[in-house]
C-alpha atoms as a PDB file:
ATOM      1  CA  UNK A   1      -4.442  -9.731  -7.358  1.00  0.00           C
ATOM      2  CA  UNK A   2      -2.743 -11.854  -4.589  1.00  0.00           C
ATOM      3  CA  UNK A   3       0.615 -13.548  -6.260  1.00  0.00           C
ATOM      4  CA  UNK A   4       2.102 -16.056  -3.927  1.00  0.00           C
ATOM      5  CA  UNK A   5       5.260 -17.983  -3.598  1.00  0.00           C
ATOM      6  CA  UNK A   6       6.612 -20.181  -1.535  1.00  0.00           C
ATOM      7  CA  UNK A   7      10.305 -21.988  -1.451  1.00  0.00           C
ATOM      8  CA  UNK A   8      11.798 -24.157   1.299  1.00  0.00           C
ATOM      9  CA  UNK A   9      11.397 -21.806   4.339  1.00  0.00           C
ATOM     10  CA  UNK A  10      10.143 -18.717   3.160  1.00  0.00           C
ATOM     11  CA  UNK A  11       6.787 -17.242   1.913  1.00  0.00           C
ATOM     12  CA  UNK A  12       6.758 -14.103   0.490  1.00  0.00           C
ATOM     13  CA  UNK A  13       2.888 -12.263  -0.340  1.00  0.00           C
ATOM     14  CA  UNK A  14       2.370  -9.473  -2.567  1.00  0.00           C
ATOM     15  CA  UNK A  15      -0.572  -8.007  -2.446  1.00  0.00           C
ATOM     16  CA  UNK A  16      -1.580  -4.556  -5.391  1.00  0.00           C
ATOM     17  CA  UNK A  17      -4.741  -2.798  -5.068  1.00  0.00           C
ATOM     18  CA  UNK A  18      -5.249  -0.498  -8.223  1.00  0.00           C
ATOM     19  CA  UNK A  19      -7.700   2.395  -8.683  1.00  0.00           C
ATOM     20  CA  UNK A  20      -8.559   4.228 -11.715  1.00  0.00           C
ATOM     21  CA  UNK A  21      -5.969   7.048 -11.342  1.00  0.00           C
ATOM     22  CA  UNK A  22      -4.252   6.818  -8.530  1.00  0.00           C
ATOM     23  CA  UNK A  23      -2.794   3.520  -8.333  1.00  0.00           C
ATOM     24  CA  UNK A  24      -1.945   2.396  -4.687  1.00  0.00           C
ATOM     25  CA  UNK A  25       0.087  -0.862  -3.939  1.00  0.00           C
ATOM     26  CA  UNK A  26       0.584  -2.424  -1.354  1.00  0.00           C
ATOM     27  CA  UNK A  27       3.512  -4.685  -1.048  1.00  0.00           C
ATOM     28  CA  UNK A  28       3.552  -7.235   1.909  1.00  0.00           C
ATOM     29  CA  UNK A  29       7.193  -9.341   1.824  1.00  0.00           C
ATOM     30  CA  UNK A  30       6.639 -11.813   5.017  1.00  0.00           C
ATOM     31  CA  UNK A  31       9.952 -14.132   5.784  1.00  0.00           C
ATOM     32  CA  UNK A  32       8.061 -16.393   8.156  1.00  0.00           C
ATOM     33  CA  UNK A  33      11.595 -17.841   9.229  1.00  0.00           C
ATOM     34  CA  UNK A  34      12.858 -15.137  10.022  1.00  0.00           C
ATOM     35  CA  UNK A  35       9.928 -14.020  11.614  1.00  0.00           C
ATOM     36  CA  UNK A  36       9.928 -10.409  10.233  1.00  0.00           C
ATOM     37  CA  UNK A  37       7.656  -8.352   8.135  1.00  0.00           C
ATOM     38  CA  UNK A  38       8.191  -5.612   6.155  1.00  0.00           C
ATOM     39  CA  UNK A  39       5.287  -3.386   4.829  1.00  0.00           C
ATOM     40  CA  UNK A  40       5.542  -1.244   2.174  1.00  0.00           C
ATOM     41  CA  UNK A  41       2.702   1.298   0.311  1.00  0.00           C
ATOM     42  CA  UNK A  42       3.612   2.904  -2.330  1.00  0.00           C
ATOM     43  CA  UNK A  43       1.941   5.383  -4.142  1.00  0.00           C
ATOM     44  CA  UNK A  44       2.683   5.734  -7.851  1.00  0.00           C
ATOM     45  CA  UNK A  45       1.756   8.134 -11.045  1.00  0.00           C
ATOM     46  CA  UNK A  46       0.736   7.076 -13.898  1.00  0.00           C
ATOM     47  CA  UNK A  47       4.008   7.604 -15.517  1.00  0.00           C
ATOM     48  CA  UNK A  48       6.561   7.243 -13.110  1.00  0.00           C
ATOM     49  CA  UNK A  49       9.176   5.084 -11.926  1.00  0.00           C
ATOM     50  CA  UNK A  50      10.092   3.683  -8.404  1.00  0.00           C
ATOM     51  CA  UNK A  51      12.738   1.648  -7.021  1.00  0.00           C
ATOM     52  CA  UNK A  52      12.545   0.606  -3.307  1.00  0.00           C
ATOM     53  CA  UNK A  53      15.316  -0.977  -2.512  1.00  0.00           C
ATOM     54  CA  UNK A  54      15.618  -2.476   1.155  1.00  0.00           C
ATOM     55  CA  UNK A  55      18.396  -3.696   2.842  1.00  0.00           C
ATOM     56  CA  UNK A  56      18.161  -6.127   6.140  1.00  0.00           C
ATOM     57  CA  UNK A  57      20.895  -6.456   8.422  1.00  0.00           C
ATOM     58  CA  UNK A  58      20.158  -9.660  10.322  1.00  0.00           C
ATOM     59  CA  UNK A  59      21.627 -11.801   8.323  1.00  0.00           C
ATOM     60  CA  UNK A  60      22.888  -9.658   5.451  1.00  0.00           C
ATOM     61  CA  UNK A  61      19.987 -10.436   3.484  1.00  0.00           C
ATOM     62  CA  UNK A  62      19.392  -7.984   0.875  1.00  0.00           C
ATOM     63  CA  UNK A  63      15.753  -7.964  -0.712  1.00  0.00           C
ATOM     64  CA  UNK A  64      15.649  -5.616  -3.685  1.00  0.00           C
ATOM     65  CA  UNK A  65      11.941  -4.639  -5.253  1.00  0.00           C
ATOM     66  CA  UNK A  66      11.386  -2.916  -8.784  1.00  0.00           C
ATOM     67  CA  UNK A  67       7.892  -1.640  -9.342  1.00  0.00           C
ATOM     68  CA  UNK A  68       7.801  -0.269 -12.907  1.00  0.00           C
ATOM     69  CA  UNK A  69       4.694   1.798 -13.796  1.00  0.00           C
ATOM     70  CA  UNK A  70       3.379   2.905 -17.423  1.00  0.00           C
ATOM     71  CA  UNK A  71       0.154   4.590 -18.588  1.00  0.00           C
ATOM     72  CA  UNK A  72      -0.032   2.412 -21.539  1.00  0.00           C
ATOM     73  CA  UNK A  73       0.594  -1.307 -19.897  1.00  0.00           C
ATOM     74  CA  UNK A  74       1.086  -1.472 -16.449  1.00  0.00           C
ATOM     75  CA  UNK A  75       4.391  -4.034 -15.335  1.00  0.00           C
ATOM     76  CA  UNK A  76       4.847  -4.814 -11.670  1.00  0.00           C
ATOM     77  CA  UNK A  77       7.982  -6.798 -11.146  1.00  0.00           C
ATOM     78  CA  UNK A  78       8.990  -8.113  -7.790  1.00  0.00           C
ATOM     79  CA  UNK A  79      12.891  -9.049  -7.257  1.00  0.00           C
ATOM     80  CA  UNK A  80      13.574 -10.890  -4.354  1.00  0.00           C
ATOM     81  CA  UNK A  81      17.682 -11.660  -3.644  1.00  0.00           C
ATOM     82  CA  UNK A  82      18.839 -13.630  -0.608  1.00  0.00           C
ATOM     83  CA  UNK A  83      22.665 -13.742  -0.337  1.00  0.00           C
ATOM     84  CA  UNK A  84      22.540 -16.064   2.591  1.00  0.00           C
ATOM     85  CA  UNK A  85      20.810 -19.159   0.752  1.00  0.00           C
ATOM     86  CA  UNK A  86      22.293 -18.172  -2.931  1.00  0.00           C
ATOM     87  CA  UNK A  87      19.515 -18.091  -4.265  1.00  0.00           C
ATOM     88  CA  UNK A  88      17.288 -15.661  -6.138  1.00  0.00           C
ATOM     89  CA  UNK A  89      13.629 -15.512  -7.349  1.00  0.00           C
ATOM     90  CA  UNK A  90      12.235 -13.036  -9.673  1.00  0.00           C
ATOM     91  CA  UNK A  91       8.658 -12.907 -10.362  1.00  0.00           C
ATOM     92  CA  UNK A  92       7.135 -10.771 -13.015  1.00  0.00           C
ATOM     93  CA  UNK A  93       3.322  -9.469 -13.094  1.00  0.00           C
ATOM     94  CA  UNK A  94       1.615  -8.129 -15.538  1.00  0.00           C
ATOM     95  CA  UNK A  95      -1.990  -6.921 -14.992  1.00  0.00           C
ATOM     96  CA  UNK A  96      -3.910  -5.012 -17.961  1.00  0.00           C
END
């Protein structure tokens, strides 16, 4: 499952792998004006909850990703915040 999304300057990838049992995701946030990536992995239960919140200080961007994890229906959702351009994009994904 490869969700992309591109506005004006940015393009952001996301990119979850599941197994059976042990769900691994893989998040891959790429600001190509920026020119920075940030790689993330997490590694989630079947019932438990994450936040990752990360915080960059170049130009006091803040990018804030929930990944919300259930047994019963699984709900990735990806919240991406950028206080320099005032704008913010939330994208949802649900995968049964």
């Amino acid at each position: 499952m490869k969700v992309e999304l591109s506005s004006l300057r940015r393009r952001d990838e996301m990119k979850v792998e599941s197994s059976s049992l042990r769900r691994r995701e893989k998040m891959k946030v790429e600001s190509s004006s920026l020119r920075r990536r940030e790689k993330m992995k997490v590694e989630l239960s079947s019932l438990r909850r994450e936040e990752i919140k990360v915080e960059s200080s170049s130009l006091g961007r803040r990018e804030e990703m929930k990944v919300d994890s259930s047994s019963l229906g699984r709900r990735e959702e990806m919240k991406v915040e950028s206080s320099s351009l005032g704008r913010r994009e939330e994208m949802k994904v649900e995968s049964s």
